[in-house]
N, C-alpha and C. Protein backbone atom coordinates (compact mmCIF):
# COMPACT_ATOMS: atom_id res chain seq x y z
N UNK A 1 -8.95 -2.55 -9.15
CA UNK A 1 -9.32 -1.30 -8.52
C UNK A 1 -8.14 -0.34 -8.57
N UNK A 2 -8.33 0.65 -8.91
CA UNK A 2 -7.04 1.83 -9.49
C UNK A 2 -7.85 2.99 -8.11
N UNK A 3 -7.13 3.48 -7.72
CA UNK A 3 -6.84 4.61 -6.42
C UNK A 3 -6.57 5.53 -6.97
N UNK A 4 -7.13 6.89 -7.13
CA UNK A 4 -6.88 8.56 -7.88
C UNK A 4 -6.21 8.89 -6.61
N UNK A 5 -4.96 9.47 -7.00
CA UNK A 5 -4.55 10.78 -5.77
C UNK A 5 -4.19 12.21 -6.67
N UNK A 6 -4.27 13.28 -6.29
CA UNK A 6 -3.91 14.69 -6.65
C UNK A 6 -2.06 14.07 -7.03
N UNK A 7 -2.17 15.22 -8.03
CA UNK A 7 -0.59 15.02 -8.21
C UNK A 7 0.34 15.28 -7.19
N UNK A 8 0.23 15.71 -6.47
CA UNK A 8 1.50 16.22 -5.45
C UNK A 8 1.48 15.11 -4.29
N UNK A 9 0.71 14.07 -4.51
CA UNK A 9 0.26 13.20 -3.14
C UNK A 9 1.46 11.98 -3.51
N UNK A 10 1.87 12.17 -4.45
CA UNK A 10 2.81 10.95 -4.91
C UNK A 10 4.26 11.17 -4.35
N UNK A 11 4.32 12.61 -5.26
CA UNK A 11 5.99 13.09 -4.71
C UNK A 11 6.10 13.64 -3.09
N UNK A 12 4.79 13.91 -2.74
CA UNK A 12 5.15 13.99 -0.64
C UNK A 12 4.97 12.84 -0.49
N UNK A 13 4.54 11.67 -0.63
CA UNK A 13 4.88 10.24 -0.23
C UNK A 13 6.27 9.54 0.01
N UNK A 14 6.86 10.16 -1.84
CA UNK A 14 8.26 9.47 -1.84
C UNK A 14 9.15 10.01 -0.64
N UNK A 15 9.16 11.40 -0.91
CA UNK A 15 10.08 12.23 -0.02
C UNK A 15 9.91 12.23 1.49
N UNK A 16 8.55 11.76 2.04
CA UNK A 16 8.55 11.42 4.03
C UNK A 16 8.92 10.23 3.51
N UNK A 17 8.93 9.92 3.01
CA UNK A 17 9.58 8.15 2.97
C UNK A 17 11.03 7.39 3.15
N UNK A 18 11.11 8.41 2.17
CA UNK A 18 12.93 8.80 1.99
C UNK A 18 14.19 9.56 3.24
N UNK A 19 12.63 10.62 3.72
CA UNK A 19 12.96 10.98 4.29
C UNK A 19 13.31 10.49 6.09
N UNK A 20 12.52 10.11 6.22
CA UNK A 20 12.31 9.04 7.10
C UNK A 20 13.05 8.04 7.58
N UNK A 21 13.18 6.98 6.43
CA UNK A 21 14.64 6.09 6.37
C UNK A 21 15.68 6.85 6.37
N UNK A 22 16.22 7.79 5.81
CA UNK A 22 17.54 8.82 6.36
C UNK A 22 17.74 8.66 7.24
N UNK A 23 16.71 9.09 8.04
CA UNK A 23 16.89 9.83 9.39
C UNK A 23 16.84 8.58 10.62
N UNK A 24 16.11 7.37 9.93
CA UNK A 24 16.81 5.77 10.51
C UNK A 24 17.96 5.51 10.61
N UNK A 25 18.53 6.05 9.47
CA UNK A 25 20.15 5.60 9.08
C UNK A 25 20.94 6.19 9.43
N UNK A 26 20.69 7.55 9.80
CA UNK A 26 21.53 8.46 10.57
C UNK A 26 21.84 7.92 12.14
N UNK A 27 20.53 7.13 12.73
CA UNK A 27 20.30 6.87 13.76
C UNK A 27 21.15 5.49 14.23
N UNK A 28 21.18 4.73 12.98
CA UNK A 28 22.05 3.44 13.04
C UNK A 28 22.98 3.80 13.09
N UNK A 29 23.82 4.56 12.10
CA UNK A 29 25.08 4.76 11.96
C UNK A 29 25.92 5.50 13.21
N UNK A 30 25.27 6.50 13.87
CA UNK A 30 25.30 6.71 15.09
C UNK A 30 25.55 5.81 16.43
N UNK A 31 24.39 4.52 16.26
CA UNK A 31 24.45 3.59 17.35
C UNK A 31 25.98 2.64 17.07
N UNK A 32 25.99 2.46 15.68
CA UNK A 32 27.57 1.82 15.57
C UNK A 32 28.71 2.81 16.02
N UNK A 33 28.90 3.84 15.66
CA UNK A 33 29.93 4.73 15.72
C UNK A 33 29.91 4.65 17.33
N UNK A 34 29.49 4.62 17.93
CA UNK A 34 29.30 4.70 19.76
C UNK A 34 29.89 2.90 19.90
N UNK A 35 29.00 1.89 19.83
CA UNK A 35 29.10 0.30 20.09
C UNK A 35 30.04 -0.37 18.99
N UNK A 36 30.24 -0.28 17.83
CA UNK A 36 31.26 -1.02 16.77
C UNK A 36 30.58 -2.52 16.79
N UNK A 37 29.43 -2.61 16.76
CA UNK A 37 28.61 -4.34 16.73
C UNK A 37 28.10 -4.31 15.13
N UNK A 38 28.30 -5.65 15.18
CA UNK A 38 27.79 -5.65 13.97
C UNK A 38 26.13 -5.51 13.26
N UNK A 39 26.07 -5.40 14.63
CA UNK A 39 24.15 -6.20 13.97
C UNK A 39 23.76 -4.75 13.49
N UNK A 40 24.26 -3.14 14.35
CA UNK A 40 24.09 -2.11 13.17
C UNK A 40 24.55 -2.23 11.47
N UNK A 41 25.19 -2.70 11.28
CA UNK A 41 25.48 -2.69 10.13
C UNK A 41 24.33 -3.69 9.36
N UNK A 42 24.23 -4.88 10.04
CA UNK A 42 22.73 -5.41 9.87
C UNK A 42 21.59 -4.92 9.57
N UNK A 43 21.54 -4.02 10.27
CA UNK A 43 20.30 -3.16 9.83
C UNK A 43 20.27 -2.11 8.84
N UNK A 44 21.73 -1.54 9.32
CA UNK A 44 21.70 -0.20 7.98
C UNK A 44 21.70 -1.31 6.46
N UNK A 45 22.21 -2.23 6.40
CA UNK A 45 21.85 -2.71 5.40
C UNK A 45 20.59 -3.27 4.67
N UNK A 46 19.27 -3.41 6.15
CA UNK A 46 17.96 -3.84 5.97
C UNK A 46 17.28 -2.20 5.43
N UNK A 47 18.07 -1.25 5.90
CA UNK A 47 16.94 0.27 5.52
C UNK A 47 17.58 0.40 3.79
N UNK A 48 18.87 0.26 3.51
CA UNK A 48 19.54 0.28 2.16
C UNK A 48 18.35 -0.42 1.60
N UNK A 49 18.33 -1.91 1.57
CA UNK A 49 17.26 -2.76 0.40
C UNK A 49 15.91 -2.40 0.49
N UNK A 50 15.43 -1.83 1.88
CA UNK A 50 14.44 -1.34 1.64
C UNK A 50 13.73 -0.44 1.35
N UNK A 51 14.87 0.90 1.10
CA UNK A 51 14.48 1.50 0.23
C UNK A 51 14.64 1.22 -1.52
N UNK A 52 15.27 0.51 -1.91
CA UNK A 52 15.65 -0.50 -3.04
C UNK A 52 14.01 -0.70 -3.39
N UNK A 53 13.75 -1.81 -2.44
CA UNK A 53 12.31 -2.83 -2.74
C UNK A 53 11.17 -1.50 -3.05
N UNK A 54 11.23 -0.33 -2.28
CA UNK A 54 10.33 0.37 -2.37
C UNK A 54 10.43 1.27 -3.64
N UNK A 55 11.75 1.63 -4.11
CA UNK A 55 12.00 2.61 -5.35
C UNK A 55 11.26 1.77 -6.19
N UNK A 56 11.60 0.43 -6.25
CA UNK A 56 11.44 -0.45 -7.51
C UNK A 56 9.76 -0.62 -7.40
N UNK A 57 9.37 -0.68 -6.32
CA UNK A 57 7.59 -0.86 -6.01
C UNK A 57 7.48 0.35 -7.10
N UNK A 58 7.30 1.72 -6.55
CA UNK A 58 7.03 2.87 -6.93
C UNK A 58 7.55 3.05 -8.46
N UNK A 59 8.44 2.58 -8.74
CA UNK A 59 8.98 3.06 -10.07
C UNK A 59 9.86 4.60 -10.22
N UNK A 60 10.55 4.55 -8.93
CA UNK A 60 10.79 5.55 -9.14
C UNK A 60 13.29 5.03 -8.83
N UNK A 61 13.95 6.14 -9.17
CA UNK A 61 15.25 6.14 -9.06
C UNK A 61 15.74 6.85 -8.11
N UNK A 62 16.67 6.46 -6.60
CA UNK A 62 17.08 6.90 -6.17
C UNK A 62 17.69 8.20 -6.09
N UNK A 63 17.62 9.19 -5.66
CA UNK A 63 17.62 10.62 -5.51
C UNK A 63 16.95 11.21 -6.54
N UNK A 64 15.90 11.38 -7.02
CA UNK A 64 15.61 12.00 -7.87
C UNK A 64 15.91 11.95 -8.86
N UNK A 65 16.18 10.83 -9.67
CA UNK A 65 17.02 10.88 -11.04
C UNK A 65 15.46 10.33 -12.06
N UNK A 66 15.70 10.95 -13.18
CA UNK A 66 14.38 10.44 -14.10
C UNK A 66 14.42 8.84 -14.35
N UNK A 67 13.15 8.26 -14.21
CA UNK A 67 12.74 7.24 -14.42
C UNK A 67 12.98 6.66 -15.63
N UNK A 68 13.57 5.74 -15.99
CA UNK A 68 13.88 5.44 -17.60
C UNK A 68 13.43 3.74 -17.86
N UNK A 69 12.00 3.62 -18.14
CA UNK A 69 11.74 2.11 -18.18
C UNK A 69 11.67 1.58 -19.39
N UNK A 70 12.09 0.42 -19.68
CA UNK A 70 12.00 0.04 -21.49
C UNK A 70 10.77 -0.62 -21.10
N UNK A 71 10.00 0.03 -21.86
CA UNK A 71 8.64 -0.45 -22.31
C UNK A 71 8.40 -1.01 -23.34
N UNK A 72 9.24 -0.91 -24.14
CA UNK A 72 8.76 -0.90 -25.86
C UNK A 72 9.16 -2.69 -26.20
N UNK A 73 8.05 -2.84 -26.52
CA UNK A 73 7.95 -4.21 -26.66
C UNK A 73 7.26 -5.13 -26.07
N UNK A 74 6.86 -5.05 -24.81
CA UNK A 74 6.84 -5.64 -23.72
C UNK A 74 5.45 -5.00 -23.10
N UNK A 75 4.37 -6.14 -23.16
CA UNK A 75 2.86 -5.67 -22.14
C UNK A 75 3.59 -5.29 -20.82
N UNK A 76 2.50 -3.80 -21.06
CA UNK A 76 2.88 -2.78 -19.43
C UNK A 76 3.03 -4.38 -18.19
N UNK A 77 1.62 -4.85 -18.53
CA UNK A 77 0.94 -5.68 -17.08
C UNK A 77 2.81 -7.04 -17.00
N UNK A 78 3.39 -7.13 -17.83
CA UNK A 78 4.08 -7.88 -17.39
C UNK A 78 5.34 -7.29 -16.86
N UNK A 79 5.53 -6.19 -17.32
CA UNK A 79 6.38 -5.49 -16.72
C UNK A 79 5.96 -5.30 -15.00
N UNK A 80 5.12 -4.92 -15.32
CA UNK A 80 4.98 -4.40 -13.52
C UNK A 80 4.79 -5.49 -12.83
N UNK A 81 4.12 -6.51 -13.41
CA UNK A 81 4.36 -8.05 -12.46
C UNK A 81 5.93 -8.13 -12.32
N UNK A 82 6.99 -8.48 -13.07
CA UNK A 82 8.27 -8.49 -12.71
C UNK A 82 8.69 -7.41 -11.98
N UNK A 83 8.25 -6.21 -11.52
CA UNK A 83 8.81 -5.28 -11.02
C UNK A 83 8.07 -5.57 -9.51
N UNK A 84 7.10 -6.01 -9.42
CA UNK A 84 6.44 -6.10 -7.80
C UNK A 84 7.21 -7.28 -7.39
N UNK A 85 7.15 -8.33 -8.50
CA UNK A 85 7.94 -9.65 -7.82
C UNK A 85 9.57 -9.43 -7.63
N UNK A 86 9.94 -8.00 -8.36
CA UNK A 86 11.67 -8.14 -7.53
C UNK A 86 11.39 -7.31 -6.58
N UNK A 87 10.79 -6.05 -6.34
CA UNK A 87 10.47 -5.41 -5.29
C UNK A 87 10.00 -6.72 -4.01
N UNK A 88 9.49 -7.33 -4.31
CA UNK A 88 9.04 -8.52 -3.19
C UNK A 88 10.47 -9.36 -2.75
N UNK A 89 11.46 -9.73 -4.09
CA UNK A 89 12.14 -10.52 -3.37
C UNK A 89 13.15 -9.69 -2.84
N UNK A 90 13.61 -8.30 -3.01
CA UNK A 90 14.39 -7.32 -2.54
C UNK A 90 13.76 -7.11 -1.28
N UNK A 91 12.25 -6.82 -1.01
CA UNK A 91 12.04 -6.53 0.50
C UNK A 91 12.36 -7.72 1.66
N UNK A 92 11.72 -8.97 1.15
CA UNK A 92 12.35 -10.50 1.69
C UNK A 92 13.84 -10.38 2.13
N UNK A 93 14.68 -10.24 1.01
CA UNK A 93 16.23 -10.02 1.46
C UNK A 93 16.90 -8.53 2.71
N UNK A 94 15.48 -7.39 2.80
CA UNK A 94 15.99 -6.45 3.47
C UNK A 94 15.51 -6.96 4.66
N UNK A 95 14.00 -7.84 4.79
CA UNK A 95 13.89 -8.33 6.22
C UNK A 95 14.93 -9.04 6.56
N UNK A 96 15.17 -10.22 6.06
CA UNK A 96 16.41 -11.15 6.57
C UNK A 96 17.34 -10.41 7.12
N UNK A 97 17.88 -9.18 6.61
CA UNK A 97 19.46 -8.22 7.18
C UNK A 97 18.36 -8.32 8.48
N UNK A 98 17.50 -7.95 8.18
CA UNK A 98 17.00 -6.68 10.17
C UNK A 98 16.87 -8.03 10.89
N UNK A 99 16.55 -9.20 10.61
CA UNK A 99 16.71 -10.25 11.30
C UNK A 99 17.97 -10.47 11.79
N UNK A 100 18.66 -10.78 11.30
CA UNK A 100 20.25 -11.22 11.49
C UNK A 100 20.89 -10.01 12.50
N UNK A 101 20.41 -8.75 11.87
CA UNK A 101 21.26 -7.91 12.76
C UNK A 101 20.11 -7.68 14.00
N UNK A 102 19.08 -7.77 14.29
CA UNK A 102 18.72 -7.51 15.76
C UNK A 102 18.77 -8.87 16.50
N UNK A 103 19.83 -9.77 15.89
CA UNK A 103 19.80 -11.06 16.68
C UNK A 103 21.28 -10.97 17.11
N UNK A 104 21.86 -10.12 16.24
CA UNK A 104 23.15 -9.95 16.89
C UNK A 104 23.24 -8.71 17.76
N UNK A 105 21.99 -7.65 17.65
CA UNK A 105 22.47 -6.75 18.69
C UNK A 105 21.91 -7.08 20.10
N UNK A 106 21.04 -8.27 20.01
CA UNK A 106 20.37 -9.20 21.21
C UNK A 106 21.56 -10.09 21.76
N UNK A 107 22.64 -10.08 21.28
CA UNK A 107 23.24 -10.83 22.22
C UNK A 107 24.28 -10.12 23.07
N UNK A 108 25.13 -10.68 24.08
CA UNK A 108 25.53 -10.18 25.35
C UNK A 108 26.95 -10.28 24.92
């Protein structure tokens, strides 16, 4: 099953997205600069991979830079299977940070 959206529904997706996590990270980096704990850094490192897991979902390059995929050679369908399965194990590795670090900002 393939989903139609208007063209512009893609690039306002990326950008509240992007935008969004920023404005997480602004918020972390803030809570460290005040406390000096580590488990912020825990996390700013869980919003880093997860925007990672999500560029790589989407197919798209951090800040706006053109997309450059080697295709040539290679069935589309296996490409994008390897690209969901590192996007999967990149999001796995960004939960683990937010784990680790809200277990350290849980303690006393």
């Amino acid at each position: 099953m393939q989903i139609q959206f208007e063209a512009e529904t893609f690039s306002m997706l990326a950008f509240g997205f992007y935008t969004v996590l920023g404005l997480a990270a602004l918020v972390v980096l803030y809570g460290w600069s005040r406390r000096r704990r580590s488990g912020y850094l825990w996390v700013l490192a869980h919003l880093v991979t997860c925007v990672a897991a999500v560029a790589i979902a989407l197919s798209l390059e951090p800040a706006g830079a053109a997309a450059t995929r080697a295709d040539q050679g290679a069935m589309l369908s296996e490409n994008s299977s390897l690209r969901i399965g590192l996007a999967g194990v990149v999001w796995a590795a960004s939960m683990g940070f937010l784990l680790v670090g809200v277990g350290r900002l849980g303690r006393k």
